[in-house]
PDB file of N, CA and C in Angstrom:
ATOM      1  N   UNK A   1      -8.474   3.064 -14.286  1.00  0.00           N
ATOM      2  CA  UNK A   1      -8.250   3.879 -13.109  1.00  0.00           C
ATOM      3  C   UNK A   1      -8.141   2.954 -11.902  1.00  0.00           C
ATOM      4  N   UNK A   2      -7.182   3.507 -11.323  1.00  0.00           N
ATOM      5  CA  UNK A   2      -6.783   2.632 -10.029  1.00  0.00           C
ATOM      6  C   UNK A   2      -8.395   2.846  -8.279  1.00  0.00           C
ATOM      7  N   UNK A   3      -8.048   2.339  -7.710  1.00  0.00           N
ATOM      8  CA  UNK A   3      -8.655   2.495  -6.310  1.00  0.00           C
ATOM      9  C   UNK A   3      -8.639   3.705  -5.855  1.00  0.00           C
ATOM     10  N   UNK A   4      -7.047   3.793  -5.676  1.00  0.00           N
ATOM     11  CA  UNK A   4      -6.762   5.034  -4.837  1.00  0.00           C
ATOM     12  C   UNK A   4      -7.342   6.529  -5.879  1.00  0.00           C
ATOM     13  N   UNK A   5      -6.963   6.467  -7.197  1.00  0.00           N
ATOM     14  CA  UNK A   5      -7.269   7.243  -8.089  1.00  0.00           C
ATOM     15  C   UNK A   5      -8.885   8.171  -7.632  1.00  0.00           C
ATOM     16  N   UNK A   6      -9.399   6.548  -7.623  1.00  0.00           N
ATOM     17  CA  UNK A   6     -11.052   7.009  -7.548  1.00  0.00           C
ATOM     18  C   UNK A   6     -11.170   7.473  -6.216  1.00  0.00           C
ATOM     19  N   UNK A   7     -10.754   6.769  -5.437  1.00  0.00           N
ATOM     20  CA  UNK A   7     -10.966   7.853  -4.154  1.00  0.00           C
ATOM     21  C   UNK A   7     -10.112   9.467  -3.996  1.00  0.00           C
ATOM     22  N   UNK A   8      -9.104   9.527  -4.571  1.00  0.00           N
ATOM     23  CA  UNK A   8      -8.580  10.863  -4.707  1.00  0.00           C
ATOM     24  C   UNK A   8     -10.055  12.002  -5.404  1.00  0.00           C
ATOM     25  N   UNK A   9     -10.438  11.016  -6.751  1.00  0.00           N
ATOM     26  CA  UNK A   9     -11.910  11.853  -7.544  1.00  0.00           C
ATOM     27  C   UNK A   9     -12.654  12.120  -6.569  1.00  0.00           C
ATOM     28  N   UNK A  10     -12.967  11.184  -5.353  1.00  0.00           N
ATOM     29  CA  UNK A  10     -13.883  11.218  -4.734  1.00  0.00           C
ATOM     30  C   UNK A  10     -14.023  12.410  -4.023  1.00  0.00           C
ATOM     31  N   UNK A  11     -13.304  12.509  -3.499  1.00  0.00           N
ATOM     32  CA  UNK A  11     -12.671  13.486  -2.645  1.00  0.00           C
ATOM     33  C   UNK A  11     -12.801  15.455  -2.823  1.00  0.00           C
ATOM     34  N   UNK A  12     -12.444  15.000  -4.315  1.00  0.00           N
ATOM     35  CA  UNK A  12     -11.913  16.092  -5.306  1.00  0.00           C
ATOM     36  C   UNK A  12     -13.601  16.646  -5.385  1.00  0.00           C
ATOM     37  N   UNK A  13     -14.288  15.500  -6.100  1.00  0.00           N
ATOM     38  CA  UNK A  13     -16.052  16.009  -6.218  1.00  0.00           C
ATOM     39  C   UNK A  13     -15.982  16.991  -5.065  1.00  0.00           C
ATOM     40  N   UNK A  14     -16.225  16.390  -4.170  1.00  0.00           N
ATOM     41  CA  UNK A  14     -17.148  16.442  -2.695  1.00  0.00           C
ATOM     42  C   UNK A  14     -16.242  18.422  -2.378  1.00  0.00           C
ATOM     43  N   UNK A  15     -15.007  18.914  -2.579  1.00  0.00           N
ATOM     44  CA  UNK A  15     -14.395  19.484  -2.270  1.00  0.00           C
ATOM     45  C   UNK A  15     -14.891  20.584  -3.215  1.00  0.00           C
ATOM     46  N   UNK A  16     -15.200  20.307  -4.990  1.00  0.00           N
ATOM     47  CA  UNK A  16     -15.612  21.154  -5.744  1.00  0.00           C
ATOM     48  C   UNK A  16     -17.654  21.638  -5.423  1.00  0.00           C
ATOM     49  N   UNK A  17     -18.014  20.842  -5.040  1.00  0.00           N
ATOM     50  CA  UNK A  17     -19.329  21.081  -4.620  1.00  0.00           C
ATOM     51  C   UNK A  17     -19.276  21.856  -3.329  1.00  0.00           C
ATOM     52  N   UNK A  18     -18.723  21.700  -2.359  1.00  0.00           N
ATOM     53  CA  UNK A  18     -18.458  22.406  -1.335  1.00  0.00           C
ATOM     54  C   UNK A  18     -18.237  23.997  -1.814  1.00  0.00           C
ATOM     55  N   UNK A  19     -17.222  24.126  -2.183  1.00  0.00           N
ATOM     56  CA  UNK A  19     -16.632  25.255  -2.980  1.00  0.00           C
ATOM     57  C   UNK A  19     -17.921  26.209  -3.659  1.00  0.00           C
ATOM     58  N   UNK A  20     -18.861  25.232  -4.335  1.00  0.00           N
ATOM     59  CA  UNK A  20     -19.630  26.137  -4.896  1.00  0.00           C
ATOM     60  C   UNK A  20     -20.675  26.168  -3.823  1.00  0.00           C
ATOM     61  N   UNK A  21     -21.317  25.397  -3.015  1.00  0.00           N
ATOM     62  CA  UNK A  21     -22.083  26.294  -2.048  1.00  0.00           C
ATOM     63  C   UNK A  21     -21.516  27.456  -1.980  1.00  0.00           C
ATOM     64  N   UNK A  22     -20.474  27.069  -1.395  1.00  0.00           N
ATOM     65  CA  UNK A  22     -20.218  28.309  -0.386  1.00  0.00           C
ATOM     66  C   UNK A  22     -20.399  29.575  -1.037  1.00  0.00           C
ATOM     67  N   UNK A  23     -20.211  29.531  -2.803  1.00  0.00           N
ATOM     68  CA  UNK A  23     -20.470  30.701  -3.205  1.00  0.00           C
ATOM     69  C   UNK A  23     -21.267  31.187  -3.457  1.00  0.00           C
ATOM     70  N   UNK A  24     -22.291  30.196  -3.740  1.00  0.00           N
ATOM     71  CA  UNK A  24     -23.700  30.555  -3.552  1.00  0.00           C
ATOM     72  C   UNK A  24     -24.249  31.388  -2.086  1.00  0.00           C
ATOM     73  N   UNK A  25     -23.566  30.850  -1.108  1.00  0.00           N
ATOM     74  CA  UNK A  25     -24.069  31.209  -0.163  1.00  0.00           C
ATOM     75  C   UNK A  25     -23.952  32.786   0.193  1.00  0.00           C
ATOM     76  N   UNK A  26     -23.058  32.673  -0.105  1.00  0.00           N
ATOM     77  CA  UNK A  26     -22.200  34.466   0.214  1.00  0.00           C
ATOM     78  C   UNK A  26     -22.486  35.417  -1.101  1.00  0.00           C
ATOM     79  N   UNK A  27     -23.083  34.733  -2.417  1.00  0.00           N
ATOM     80  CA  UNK A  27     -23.798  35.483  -3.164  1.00  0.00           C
ATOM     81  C   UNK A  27     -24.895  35.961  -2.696  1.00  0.00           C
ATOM     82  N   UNK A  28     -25.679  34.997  -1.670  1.00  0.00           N
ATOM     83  CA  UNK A  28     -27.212  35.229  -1.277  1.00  0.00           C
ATOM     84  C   UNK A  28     -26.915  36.301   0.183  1.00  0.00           C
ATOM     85  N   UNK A  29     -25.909  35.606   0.541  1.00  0.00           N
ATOM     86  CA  UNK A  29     -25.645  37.081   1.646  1.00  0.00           C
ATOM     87  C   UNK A  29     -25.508  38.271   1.622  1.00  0.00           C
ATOM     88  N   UNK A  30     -24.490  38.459   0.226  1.00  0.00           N
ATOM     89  CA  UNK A  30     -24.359  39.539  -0.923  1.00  0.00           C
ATOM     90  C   UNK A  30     -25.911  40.372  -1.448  1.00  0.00           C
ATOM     91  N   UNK A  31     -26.497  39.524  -1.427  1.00  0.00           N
ATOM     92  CA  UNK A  31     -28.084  39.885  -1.557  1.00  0.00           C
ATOM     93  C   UNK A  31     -29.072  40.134  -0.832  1.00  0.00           C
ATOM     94  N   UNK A  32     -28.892  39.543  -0.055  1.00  0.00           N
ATOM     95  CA  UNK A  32     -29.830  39.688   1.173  1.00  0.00           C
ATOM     96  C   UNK A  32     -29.601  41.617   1.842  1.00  0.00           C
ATOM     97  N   UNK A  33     -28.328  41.681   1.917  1.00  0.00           N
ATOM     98  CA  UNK A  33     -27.832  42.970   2.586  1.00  0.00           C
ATOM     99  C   UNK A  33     -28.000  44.196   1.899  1.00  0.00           C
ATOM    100  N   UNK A  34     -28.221  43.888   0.660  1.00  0.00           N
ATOM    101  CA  UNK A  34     -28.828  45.023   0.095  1.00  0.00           C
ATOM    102  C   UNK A  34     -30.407  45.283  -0.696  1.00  0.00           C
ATOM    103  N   UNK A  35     -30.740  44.396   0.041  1.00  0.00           N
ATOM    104  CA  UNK A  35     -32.195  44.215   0.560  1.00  0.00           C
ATOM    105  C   UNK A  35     -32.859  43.248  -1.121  1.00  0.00           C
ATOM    106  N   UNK A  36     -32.245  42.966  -1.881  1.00  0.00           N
ATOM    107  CA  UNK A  36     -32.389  42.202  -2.573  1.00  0.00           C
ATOM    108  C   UNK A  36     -32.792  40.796  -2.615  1.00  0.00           C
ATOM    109  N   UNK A  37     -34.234  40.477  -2.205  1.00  0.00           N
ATOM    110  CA  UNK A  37     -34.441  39.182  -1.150  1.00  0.00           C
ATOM    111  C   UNK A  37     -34.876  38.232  -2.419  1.00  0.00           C
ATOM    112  N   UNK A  38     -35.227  38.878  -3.361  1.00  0.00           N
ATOM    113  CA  UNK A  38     -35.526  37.748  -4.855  1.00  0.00           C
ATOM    114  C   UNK A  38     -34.287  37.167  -4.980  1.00  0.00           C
ATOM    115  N   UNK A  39     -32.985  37.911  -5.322  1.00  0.00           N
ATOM    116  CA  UNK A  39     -31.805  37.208  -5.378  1.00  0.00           C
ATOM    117  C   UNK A  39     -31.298  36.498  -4.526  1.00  0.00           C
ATOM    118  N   UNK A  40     -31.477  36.818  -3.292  1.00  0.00           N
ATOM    119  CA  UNK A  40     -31.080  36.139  -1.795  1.00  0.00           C
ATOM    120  C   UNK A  40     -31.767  34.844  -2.303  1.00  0.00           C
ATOM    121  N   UNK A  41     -33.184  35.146  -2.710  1.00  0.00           N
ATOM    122  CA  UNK A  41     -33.676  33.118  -2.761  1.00  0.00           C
ATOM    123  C   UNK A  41     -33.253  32.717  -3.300  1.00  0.00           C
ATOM    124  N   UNK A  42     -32.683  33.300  -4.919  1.00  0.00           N
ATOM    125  CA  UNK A  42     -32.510  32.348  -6.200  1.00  0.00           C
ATOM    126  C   UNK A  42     -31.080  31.784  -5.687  1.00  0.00           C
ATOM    127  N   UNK A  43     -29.865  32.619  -4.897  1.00  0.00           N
ATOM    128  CA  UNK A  43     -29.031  31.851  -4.746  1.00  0.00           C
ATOM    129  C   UNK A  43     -29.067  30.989  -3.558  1.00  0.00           C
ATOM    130  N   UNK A  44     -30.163  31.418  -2.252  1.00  0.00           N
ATOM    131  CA  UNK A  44     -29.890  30.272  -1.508  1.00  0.00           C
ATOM    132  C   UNK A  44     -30.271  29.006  -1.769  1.00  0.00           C
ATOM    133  N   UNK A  45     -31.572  28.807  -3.147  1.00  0.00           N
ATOM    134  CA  UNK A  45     -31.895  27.820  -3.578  1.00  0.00           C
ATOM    135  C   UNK A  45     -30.612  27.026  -4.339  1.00  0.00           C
ATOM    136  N   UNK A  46     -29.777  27.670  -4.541  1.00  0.00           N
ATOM    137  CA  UNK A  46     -28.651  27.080  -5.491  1.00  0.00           C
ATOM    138  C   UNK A  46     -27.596  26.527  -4.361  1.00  0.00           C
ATOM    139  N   UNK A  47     -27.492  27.384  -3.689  1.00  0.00           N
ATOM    140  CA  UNK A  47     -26.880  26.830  -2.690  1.00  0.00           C
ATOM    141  C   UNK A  47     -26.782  25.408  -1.426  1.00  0.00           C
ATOM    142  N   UNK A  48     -28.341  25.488  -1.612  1.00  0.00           N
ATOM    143  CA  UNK A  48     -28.876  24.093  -0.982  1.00  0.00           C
ATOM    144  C   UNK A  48     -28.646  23.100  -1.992  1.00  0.00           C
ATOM    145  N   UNK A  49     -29.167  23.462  -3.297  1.00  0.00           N
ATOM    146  CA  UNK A  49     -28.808  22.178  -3.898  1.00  0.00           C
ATOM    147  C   UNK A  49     -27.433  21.958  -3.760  1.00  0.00           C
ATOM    148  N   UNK A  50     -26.347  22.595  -3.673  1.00  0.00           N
ATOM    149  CA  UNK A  50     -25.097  22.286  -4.332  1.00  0.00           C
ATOM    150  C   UNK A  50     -24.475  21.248  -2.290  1.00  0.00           C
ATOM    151  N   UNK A  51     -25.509  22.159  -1.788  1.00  0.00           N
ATOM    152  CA  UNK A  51     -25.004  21.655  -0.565  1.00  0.00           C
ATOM    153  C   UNK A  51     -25.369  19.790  -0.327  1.00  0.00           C
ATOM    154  N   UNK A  52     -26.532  19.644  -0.939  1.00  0.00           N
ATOM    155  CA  UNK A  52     -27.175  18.221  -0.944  1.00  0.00           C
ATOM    156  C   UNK A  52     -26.259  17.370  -2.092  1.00  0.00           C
ATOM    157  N   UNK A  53     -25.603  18.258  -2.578  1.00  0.00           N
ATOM    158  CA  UNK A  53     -24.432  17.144  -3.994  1.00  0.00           C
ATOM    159  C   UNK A  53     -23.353  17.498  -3.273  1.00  0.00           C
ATOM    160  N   UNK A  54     -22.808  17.905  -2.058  1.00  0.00           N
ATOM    161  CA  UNK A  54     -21.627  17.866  -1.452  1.00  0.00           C
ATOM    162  C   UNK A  54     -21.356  16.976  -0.403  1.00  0.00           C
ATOM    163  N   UNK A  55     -22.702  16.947   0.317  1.00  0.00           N
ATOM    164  CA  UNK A  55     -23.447  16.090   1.737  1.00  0.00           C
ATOM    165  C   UNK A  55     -23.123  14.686   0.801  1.00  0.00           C
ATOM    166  N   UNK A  56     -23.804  14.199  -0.426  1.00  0.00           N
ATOM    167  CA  UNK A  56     -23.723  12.799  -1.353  1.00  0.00           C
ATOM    168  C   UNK A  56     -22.400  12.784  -1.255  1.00  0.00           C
ATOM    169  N   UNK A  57     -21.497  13.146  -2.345  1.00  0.00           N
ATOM    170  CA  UNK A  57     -20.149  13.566  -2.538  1.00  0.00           C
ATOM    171  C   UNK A  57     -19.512  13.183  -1.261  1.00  0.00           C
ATOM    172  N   UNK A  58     -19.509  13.825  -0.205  1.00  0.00           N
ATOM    173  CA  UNK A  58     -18.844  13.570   1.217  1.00  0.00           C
ATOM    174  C   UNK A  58     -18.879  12.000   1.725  1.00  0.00           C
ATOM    175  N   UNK A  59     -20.010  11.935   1.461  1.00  0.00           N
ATOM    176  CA  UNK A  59     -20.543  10.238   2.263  1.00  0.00           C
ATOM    177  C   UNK A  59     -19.370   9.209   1.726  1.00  0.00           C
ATOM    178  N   UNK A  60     -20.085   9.398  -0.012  1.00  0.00           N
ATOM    179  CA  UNK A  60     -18.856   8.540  -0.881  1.00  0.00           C
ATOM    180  C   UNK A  60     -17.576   8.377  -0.925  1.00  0.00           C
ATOM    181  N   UNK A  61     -16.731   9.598  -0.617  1.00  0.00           N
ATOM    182  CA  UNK A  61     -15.107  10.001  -0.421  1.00  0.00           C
ATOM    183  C   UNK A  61     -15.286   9.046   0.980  1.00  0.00           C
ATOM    184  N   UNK A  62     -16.182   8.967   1.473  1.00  0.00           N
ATOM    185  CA  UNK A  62     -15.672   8.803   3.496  1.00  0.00           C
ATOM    186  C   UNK A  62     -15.830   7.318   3.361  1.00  0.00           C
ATOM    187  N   UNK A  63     -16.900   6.925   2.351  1.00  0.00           N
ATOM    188  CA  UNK A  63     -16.908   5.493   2.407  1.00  0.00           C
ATOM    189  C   UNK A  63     -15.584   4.965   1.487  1.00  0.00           C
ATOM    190  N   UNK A  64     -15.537   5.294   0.561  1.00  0.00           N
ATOM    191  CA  UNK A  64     -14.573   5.039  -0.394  1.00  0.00           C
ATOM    192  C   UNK A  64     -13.104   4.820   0.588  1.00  0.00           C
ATOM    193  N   UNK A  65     -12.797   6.405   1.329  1.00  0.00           N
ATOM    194  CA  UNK A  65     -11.634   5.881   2.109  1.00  0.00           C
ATOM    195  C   UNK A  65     -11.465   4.682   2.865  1.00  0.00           C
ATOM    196  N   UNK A  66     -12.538   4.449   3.533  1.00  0.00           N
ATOM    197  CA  UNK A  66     -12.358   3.243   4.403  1.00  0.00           C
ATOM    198  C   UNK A  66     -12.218   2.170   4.052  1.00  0.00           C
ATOM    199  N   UNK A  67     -12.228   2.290   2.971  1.00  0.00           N
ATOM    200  CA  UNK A  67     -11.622   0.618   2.366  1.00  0.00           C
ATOM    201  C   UNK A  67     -10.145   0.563   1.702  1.00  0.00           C
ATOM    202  N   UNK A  68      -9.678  -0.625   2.816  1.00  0.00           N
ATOM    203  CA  UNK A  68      -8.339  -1.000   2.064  1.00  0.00           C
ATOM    204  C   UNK A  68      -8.283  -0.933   0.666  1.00  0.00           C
ATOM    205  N   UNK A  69      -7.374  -0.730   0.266  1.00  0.00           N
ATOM    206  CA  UNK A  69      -6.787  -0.412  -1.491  1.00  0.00           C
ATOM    207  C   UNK A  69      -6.274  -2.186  -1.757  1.00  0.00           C
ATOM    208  N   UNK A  70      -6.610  -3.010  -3.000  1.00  0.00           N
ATOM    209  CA  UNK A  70      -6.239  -4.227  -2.947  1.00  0.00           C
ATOM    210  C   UNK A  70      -4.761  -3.878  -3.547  1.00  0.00           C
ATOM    211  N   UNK A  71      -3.542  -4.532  -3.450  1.00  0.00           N
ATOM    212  CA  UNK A  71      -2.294  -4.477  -4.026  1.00  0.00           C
ATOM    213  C   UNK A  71      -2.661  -4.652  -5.702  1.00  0.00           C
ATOM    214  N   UNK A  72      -1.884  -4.457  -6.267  1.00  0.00           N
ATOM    215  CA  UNK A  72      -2.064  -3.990  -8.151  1.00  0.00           C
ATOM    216  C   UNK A  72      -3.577  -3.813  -8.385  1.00  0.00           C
ATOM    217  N   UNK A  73      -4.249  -3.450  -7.811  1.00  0.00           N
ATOM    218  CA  UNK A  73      -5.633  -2.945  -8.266  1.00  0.00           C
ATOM    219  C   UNK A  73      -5.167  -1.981  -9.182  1.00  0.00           C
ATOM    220  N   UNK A  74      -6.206  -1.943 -10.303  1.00  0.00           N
ATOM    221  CA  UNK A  74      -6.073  -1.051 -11.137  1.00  0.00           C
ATOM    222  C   UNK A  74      -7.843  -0.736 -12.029  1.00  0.00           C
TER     223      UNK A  74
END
């Protein structure tokens, strides 16, 4: 796998973790509103985690970009 490759993955992670907060999140909102506050926790707990593997994920894509790509790296 090339440079750029891995930073495209990088990217890709950080974008699929995002994705699932968010659904977590709006599951727990989903829950919360109908007064369902056991479920509201279980997904906002899921949601934080996924948010702390997106926050990692993010750092890496941002560091990863900033580095020049070497010519025929592979």
């Amino acid at each position: 796998m090339n440079t750029e490759n891995y930073v495209v993955e990088a990217h890709t992670a950080a974008a699929q973790e995002h994705e699932s907060a968010a659904k977590s999140h709006r599951a727990a909102a989903e829950h919360c509103s109908t007064g369902n506050h056991d479920g509201c926790g279980q997904y906002a707990k899921v949601a934080l985690e996924h948010s702390v593997k997106a926050h990692a994920a993010s750092t890496l894509a941002h560091t990863k970009s900033g580095k020049p790509v070497a010519v025929g790296a592979k």
